[in-house]
N, C-alpha and C. Protein backbone atom coordinates (compact mmCIF):
# COMPACT_ATOMS: atom_id res chain seq x y z
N UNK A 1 0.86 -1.19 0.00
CA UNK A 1 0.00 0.00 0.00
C UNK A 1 0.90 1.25 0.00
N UNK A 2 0.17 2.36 -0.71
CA UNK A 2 1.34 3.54 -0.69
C UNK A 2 0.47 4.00 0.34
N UNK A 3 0.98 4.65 1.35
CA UNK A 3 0.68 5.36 2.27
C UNK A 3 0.66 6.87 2.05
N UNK A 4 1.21 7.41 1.25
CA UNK A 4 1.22 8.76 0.85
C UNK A 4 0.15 9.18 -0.02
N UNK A 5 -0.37 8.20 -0.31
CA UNK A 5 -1.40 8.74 -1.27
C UNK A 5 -3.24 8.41 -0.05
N UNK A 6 -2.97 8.25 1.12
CA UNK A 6 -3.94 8.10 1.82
C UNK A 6 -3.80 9.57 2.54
N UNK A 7 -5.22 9.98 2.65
CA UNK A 7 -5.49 11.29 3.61
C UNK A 7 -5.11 11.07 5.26
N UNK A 8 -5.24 12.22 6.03
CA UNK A 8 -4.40 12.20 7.13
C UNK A 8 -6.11 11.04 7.87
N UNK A 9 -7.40 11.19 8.02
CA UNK A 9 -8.31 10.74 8.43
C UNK A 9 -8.20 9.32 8.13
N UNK A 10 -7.82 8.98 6.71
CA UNK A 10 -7.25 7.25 6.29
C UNK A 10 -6.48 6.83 6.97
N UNK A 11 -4.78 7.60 7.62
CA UNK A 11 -4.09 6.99 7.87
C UNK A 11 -4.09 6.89 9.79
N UNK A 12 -5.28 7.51 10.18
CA UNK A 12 -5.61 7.36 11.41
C UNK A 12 -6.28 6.10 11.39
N UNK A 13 -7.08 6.21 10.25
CA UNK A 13 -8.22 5.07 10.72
C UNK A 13 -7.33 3.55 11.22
N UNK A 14 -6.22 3.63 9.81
CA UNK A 14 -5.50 2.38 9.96
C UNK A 14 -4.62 2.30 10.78
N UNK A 15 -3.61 3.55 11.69
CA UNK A 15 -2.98 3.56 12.88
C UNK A 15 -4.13 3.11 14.01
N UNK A 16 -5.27 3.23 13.86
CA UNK A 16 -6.10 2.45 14.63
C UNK A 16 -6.35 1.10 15.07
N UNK A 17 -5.76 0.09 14.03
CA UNK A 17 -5.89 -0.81 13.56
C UNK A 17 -4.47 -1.31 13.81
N UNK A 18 -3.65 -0.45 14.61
CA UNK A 18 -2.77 -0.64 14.60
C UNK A 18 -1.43 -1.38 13.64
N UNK A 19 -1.59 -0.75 12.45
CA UNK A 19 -0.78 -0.24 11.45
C UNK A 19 0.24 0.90 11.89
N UNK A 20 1.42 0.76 11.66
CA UNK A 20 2.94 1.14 12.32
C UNK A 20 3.08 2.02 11.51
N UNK A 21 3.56 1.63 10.08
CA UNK A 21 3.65 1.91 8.72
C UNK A 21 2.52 3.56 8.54
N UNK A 22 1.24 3.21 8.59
CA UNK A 22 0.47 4.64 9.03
C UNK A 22 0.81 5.89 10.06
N UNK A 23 0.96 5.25 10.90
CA UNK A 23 1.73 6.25 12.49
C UNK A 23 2.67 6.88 11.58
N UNK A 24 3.62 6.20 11.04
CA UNK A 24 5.04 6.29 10.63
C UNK A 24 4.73 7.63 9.67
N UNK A 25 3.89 6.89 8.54
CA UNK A 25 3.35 8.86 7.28
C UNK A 25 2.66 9.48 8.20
N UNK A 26 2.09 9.74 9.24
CA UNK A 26 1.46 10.52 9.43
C UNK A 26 2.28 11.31 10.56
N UNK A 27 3.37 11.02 10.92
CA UNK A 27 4.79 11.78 11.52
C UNK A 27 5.50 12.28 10.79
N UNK A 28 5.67 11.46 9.48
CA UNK A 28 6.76 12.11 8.91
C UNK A 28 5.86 13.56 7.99
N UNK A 29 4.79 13.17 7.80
CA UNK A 29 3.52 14.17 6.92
C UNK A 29 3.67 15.98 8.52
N UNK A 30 3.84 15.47 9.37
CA UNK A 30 3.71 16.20 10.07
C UNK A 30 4.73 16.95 10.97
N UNK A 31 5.49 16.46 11.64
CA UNK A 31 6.25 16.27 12.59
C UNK A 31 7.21 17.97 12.39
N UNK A 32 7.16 18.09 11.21
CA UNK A 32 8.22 19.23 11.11
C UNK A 32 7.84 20.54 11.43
N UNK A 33 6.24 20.76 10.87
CA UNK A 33 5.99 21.92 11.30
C UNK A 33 5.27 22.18 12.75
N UNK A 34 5.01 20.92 12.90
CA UNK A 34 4.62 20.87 15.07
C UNK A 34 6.08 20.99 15.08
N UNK A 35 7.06 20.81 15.03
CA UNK A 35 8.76 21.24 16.01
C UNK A 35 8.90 22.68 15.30
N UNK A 36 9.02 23.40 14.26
CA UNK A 36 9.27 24.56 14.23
C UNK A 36 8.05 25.34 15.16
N UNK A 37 6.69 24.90 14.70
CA UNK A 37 6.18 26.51 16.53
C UNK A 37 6.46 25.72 17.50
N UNK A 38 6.83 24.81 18.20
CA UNK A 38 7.45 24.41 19.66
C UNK A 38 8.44 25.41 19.23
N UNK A 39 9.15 24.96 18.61
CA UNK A 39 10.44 25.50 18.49
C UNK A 39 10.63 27.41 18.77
N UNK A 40 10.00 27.21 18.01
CA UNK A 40 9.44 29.19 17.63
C UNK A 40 9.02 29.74 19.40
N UNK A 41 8.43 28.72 19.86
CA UNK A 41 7.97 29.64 21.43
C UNK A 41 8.96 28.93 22.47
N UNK A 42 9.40 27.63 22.41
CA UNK A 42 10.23 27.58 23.46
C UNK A 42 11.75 27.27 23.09
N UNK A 43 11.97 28.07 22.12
CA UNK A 43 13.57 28.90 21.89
C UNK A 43 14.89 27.77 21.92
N UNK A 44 14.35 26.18 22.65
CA UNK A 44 15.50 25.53 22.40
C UNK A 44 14.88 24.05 21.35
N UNK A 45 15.65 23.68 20.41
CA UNK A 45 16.00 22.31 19.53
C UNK A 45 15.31 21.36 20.60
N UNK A 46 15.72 20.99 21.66
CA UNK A 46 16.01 20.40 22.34
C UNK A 46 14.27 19.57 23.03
N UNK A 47 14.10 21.30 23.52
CA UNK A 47 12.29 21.12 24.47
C UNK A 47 11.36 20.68 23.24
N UNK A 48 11.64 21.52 22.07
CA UNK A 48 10.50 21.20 20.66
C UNK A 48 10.32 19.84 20.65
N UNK A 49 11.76 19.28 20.62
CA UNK A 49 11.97 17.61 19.82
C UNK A 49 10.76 17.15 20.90
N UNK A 50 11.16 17.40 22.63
CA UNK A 50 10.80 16.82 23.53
C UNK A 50 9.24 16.72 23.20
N UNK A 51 8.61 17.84 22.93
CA UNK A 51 7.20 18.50 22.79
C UNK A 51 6.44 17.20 21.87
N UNK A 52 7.58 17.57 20.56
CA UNK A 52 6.67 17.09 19.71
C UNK A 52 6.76 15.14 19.50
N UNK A 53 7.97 14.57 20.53
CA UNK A 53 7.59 13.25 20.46
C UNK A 53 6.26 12.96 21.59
N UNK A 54 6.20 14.02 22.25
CA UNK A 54 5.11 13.51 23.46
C UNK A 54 3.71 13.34 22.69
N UNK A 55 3.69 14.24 21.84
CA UNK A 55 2.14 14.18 21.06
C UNK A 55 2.31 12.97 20.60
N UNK A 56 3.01 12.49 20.02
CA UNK A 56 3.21 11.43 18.97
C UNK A 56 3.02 10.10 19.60
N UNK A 57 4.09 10.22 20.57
CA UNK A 57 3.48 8.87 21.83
C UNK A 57 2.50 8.93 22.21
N UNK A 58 1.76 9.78 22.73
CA UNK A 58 0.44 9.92 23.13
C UNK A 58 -0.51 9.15 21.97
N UNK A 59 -0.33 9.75 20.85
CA UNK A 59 -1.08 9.62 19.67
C UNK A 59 -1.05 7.79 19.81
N UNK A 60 0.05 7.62 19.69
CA UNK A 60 0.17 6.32 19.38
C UNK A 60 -0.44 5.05 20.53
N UNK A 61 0.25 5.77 21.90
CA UNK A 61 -0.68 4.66 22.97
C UNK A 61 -1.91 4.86 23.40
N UNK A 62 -2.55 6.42 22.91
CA UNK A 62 -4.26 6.12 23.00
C UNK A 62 -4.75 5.68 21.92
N UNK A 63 -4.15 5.17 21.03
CA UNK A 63 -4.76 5.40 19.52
C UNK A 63 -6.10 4.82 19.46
N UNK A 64 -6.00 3.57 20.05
CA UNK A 64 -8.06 2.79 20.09
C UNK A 64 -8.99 3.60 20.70
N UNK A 65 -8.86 4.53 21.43
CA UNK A 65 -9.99 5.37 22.07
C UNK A 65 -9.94 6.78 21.12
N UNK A 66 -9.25 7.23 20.27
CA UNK A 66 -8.98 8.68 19.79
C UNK A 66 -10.41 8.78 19.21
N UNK A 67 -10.88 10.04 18.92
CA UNK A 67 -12.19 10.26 18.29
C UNK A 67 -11.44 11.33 17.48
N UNK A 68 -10.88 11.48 16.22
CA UNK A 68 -10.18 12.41 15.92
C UNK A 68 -10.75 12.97 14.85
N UNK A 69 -11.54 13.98 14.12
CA UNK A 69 -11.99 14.34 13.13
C UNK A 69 -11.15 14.99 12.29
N UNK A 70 -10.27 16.03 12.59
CA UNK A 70 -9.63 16.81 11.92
C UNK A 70 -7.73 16.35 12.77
N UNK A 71 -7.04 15.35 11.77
CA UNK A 71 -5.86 15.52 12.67
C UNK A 71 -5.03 16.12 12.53
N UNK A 72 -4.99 17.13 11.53
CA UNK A 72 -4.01 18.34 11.64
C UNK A 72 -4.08 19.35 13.03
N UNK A 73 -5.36 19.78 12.93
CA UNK A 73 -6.29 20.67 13.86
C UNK A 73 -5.46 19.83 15.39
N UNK A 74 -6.12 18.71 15.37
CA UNK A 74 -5.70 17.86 16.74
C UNK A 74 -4.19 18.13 16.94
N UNK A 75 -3.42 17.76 15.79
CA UNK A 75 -1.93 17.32 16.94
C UNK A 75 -1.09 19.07 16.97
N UNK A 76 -1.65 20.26 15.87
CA UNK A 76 -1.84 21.74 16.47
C UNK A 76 -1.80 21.72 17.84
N UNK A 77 -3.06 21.32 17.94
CA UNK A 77 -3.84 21.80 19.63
C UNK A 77 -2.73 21.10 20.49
N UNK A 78 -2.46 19.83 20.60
CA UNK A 78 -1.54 19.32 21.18
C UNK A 78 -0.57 19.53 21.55
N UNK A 79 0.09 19.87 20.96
CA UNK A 79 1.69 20.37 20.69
C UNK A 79 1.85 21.67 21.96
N UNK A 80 0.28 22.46 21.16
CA UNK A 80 0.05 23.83 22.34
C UNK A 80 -0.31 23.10 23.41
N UNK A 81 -0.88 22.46 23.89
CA UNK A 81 -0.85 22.05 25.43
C UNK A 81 0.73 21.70 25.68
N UNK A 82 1.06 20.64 25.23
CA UNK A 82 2.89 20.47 25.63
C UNK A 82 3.44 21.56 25.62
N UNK A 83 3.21 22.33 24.84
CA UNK A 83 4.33 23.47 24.87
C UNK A 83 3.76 24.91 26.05
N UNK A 84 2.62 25.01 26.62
CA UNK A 84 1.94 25.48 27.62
C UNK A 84 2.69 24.52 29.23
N UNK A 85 2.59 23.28 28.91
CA UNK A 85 2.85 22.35 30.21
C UNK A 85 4.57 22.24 30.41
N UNK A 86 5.50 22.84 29.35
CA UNK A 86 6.59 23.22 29.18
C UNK A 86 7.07 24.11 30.13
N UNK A 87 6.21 25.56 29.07
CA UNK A 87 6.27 26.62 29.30
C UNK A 87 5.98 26.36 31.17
N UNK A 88 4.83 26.02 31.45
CA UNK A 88 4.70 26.11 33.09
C UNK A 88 5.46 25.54 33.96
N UNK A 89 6.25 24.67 33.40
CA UNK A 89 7.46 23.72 34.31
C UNK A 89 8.63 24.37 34.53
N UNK A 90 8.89 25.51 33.72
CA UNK A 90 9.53 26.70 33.84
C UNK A 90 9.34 28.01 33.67
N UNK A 91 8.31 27.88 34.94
CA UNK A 91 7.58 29.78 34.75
C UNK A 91 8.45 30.03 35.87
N UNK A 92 9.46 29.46 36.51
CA UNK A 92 10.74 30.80 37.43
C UNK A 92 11.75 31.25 36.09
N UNK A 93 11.93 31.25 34.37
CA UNK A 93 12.69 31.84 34.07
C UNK A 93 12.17 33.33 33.83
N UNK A 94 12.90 33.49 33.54
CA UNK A 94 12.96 35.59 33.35
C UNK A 94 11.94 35.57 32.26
N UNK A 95 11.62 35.13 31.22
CA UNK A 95 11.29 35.25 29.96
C UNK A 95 10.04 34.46 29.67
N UNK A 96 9.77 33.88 31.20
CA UNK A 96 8.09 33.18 31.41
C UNK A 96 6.85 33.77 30.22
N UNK A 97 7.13 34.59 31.21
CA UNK A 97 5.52 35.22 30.85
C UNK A 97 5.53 35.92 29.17
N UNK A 98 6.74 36.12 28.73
CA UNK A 98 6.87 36.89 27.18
C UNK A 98 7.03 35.82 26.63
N UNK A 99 7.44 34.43 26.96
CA UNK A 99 7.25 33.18 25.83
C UNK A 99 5.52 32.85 26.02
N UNK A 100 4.72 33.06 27.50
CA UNK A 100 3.70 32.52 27.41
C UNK A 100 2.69 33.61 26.18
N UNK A 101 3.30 34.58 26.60
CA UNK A 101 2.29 35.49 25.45
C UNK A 101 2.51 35.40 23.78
N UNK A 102 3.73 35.28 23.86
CA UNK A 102 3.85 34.60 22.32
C UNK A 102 2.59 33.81 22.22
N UNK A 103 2.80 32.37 22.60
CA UNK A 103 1.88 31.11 22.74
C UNK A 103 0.77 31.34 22.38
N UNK A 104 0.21 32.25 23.60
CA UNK A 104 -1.27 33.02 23.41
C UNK A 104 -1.71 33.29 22.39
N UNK A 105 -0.67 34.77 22.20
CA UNK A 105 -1.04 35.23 20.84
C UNK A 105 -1.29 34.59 19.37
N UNK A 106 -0.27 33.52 19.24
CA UNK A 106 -0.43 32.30 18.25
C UNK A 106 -1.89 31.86 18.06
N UNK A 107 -2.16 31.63 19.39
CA UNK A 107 -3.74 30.86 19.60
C UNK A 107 -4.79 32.19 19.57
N UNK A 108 -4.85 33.26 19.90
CA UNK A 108 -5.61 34.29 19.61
C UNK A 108 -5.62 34.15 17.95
N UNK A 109 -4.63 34.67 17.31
CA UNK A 109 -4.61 34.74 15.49
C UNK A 109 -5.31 33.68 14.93
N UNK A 110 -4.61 32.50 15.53
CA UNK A 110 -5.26 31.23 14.88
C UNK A 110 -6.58 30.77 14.95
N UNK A 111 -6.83 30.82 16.46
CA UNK A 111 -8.37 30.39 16.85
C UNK A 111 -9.33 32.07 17.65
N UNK A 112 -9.42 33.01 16.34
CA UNK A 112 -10.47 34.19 17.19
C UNK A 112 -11.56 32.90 17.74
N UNK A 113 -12.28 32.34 17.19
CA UNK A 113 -13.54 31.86 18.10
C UNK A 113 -13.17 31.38 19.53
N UNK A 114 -11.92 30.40 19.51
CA UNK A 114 -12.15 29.97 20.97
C UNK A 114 -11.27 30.58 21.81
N UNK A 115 -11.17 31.99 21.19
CA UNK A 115 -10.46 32.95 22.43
C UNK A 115 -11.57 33.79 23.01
N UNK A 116 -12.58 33.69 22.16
CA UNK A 116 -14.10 34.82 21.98
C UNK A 116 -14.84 33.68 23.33
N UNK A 117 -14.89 32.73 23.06
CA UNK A 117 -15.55 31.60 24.20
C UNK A 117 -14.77 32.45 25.76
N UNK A 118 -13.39 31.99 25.42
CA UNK A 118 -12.68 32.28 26.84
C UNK A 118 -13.18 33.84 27.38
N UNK A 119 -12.83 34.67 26.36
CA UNK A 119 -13.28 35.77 26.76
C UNK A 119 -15.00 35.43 27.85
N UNK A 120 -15.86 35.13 27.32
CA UNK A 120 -17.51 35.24 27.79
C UNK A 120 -16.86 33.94 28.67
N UNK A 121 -16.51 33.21 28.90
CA UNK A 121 -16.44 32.32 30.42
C UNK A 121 -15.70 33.19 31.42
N UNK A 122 -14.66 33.75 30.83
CA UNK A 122 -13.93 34.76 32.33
C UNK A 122 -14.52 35.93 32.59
N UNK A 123 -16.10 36.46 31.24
CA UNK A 123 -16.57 37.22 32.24
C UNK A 123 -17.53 37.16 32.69
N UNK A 124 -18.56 35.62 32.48
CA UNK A 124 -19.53 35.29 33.43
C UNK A 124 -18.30 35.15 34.84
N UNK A 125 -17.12 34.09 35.14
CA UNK A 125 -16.98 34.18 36.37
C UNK A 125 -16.54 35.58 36.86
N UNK A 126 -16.47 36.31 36.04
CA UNK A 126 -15.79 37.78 37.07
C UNK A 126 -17.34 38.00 37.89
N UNK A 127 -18.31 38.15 37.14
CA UNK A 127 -20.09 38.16 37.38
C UNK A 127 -19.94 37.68 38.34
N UNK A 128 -19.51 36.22 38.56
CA UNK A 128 -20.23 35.20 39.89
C UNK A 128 -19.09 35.81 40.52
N UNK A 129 -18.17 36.21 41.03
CA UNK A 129 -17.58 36.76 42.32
C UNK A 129 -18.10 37.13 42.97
N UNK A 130 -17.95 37.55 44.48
CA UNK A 130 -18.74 37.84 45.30
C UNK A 130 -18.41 39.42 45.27
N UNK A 131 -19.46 40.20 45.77
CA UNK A 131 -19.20 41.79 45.24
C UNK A 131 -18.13 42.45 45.56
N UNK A 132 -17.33 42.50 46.76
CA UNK A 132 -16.31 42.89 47.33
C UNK A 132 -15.03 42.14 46.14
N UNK A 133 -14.71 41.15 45.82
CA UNK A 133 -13.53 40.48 45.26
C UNK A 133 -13.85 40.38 44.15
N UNK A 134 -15.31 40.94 43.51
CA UNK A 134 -15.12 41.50 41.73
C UNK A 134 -15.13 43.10 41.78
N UNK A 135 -15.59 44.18 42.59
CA UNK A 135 -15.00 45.18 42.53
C UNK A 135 -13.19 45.69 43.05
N UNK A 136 -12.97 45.07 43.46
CA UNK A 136 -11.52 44.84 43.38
C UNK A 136 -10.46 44.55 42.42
N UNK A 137 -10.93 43.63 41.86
CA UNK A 137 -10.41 43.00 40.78
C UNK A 137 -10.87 43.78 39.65
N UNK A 138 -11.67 43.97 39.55
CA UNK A 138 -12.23 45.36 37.94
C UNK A 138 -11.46 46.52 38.40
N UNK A 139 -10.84 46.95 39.59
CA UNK A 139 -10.50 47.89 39.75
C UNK A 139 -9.21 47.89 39.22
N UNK A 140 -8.56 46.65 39.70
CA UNK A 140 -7.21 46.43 39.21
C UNK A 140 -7.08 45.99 37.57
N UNK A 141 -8.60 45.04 36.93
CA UNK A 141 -7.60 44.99 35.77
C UNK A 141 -8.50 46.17 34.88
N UNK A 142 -9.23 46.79 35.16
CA UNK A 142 -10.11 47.62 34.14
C UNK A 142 -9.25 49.38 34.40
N UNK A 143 -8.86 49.68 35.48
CA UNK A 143 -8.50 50.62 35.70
C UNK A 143 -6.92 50.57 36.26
N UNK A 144 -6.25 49.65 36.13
CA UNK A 144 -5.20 49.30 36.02
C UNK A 144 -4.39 49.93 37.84
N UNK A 145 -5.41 49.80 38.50
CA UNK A 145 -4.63 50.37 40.23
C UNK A 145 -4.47 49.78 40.60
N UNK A 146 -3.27 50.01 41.59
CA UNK A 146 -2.12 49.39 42.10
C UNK A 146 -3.02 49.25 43.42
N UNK A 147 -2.65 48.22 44.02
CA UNK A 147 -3.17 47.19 45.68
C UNK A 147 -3.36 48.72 46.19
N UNK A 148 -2.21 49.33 46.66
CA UNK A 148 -2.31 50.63 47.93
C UNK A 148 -3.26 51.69 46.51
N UNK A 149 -3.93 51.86 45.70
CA UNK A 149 -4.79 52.76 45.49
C UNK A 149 -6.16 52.05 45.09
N UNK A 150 -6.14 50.92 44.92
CA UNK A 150 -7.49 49.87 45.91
C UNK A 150 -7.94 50.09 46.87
N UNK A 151 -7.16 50.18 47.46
CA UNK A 151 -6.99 49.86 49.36
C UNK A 151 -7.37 51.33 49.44
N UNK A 152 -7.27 52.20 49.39
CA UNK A 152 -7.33 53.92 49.71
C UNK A 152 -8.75 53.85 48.70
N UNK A 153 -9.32 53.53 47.50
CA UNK A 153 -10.65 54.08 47.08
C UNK A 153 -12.03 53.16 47.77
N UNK A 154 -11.24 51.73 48.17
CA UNK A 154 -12.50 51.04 49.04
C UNK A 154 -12.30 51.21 50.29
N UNK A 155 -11.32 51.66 51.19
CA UNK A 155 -11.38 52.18 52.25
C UNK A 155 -10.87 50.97 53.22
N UNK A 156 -10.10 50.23 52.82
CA UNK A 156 -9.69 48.85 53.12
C UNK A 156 -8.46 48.62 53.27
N UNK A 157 -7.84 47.41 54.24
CA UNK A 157 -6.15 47.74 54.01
C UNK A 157 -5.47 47.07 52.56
N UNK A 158 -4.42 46.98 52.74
CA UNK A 158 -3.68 46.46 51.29
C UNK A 158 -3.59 44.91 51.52
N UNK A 159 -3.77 44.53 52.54
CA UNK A 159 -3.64 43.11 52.92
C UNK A 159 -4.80 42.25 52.48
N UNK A 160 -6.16 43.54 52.75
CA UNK A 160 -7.01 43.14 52.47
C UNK A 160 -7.74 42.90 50.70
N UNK A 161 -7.06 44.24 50.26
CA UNK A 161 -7.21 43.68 49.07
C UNK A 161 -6.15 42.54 48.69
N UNK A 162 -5.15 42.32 48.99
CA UNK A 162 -4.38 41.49 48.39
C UNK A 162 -5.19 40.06 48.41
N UNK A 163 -5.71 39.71 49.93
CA UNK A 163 -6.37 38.70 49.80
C UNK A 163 -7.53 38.32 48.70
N UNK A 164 -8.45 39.58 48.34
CA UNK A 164 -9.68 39.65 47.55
C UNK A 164 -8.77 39.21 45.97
N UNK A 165 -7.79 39.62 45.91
CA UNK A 165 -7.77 39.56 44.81
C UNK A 165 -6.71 37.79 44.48
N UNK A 166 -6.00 37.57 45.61
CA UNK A 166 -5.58 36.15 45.53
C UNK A 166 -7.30 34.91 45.26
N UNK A 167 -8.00 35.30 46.09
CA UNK A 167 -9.41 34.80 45.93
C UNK A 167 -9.66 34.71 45.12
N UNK A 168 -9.68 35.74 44.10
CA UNK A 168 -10.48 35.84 42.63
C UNK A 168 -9.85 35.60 41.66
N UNK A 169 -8.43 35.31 41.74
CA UNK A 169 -7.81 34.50 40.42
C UNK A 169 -7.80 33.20 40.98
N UNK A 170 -7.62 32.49 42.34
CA UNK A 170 -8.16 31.34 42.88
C UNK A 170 -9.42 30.81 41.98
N UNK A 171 -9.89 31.64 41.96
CA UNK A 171 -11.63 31.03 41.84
C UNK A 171 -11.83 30.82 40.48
N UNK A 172 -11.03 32.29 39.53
CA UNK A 172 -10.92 31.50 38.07
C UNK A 172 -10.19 31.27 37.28
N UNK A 173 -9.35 30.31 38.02
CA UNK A 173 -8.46 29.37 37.76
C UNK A 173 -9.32 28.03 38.05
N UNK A 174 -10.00 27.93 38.72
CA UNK A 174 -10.57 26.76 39.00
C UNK A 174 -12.52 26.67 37.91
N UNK A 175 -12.57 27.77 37.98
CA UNK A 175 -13.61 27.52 37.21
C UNK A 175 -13.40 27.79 35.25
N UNK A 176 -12.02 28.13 35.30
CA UNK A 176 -11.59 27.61 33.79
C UNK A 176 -11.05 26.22 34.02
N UNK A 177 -10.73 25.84 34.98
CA UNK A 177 -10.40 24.19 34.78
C UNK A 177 -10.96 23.75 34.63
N UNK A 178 -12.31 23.81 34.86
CA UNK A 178 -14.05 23.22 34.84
C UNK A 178 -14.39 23.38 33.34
N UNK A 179 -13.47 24.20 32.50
CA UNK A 179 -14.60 24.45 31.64
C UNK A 179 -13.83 23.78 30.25
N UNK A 180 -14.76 23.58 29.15
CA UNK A 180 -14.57 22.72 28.58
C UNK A 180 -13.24 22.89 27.27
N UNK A 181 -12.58 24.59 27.41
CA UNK A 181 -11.22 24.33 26.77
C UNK A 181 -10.47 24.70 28.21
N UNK A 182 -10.47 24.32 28.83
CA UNK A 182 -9.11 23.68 30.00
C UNK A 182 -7.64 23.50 29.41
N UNK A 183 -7.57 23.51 28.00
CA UNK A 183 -6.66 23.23 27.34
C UNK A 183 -5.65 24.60 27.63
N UNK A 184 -6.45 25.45 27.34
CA UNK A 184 -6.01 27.10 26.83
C UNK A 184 -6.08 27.88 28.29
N UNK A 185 -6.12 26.44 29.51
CA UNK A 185 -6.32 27.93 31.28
C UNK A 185 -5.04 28.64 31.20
N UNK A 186 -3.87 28.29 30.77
CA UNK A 186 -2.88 29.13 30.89
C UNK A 186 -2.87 30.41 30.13
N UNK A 187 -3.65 30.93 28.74
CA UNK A 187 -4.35 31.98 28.87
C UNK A 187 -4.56 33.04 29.71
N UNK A 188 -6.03 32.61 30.81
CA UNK A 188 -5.64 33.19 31.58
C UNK A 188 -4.45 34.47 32.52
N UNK A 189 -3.05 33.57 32.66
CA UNK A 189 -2.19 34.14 33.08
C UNK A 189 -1.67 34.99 32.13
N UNK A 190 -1.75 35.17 31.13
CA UNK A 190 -1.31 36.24 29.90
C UNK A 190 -2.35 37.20 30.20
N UNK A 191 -3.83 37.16 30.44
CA UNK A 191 -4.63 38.29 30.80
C UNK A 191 -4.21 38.59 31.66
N UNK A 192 -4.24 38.33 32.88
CA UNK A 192 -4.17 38.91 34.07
C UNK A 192 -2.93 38.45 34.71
N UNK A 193 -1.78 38.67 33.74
CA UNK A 193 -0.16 38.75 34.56
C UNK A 193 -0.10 39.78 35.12
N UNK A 194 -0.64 41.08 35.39
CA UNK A 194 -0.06 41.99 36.09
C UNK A 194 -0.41 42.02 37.11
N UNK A 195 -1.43 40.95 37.67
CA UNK A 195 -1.66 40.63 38.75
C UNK A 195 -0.28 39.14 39.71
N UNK A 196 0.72 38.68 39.00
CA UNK A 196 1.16 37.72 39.68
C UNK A 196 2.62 38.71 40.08
């Protein structure tokens, strides 16, 4: 069988079936441009390679359960979680948060819709905060004030806002984990880094 002349959806079906030979074109069909954006956001040869065999193993030891419709789209998305779960295994370097916004931004250009989702889930939960620890937090990211001019317009100490506002990225952080792209919570921390 030529394998090159089967679509990427063919050569899943038959890596299903556990066909080697399939896995095999559909790495080599791929593999290069998942390691150049690893590559592109986390700056070493080295983490990419790492990135992009993890999808691939993955790919390969869930392969009987995969529901995969689009597998370009899929091992994309993938790659961005590894390279997010990277990126977070080393958020003490200097250059954290400007590789995570790269990332972001990639996924903003690429996917407006499911940044438009994230957007309306982080601002129903800003909504469900409790009133004290969402006027706090709008204060800080809508009007961009610093803890001690929080603390001086609600009449509160700085401790106290500090807590309101540890609370309220607590809370949605946990209710983007809940939600159904969980993929993209590190997001999040690209919005509201000027809070860490």
């Amino acid at each position: 069988m030529d394998y090159s002349l089967q679509n990427d959806p063919g050569l899943l079906i038959l890596m299903k079936q556990g066909d080697v030979a399939a896995f095999t074109e559909l790495y080599n069909r791929h593999w290069k441009p998942l390691y150049i954006s690893a590559r592109n956001i986390l700056r070493t040869p080295e983490a990419a390679k790492d990135v992009v065999q993890e999808v691939f193993a993955s790919l390969w030891q869930n392969k009987a359960g995969l529901d995969i419709q689009h597998p370009k789209a899929y091992l994309q998305q993938a790659v961005r979680f590894q390279v997010f779960k990277a990126l977070r295994s080393d958020k003490m370097s200097s250059d954290f948060y400007h590789r995570l916004t790269e990332a972001s931004n990639e996924i903003i250009i690429e996917n407006p819709l499911l940044f438009k989702e994230l957007q309306h889930i982080v601002a129903e939960l800003i909504q469900s905060l409790p009133e004290d620890c969402r006027q706090a937090f709008l204060l800080s990211r809508d009007q961009n004030l610093s803890y001690n001019q929080i603390a001086e317009r609600l009449n509160v100490s700085v401790k106290t806002v500090e807590k309101k506002m540890s609370r309220s990225l607590r809370y949605l952080r946990i209710g983007l984990g809940r939600s159904p792209i969980s993929l993209f919570l590190l997001m999040v921390f690209t919005y509201f880094q000027r809070f860490f």
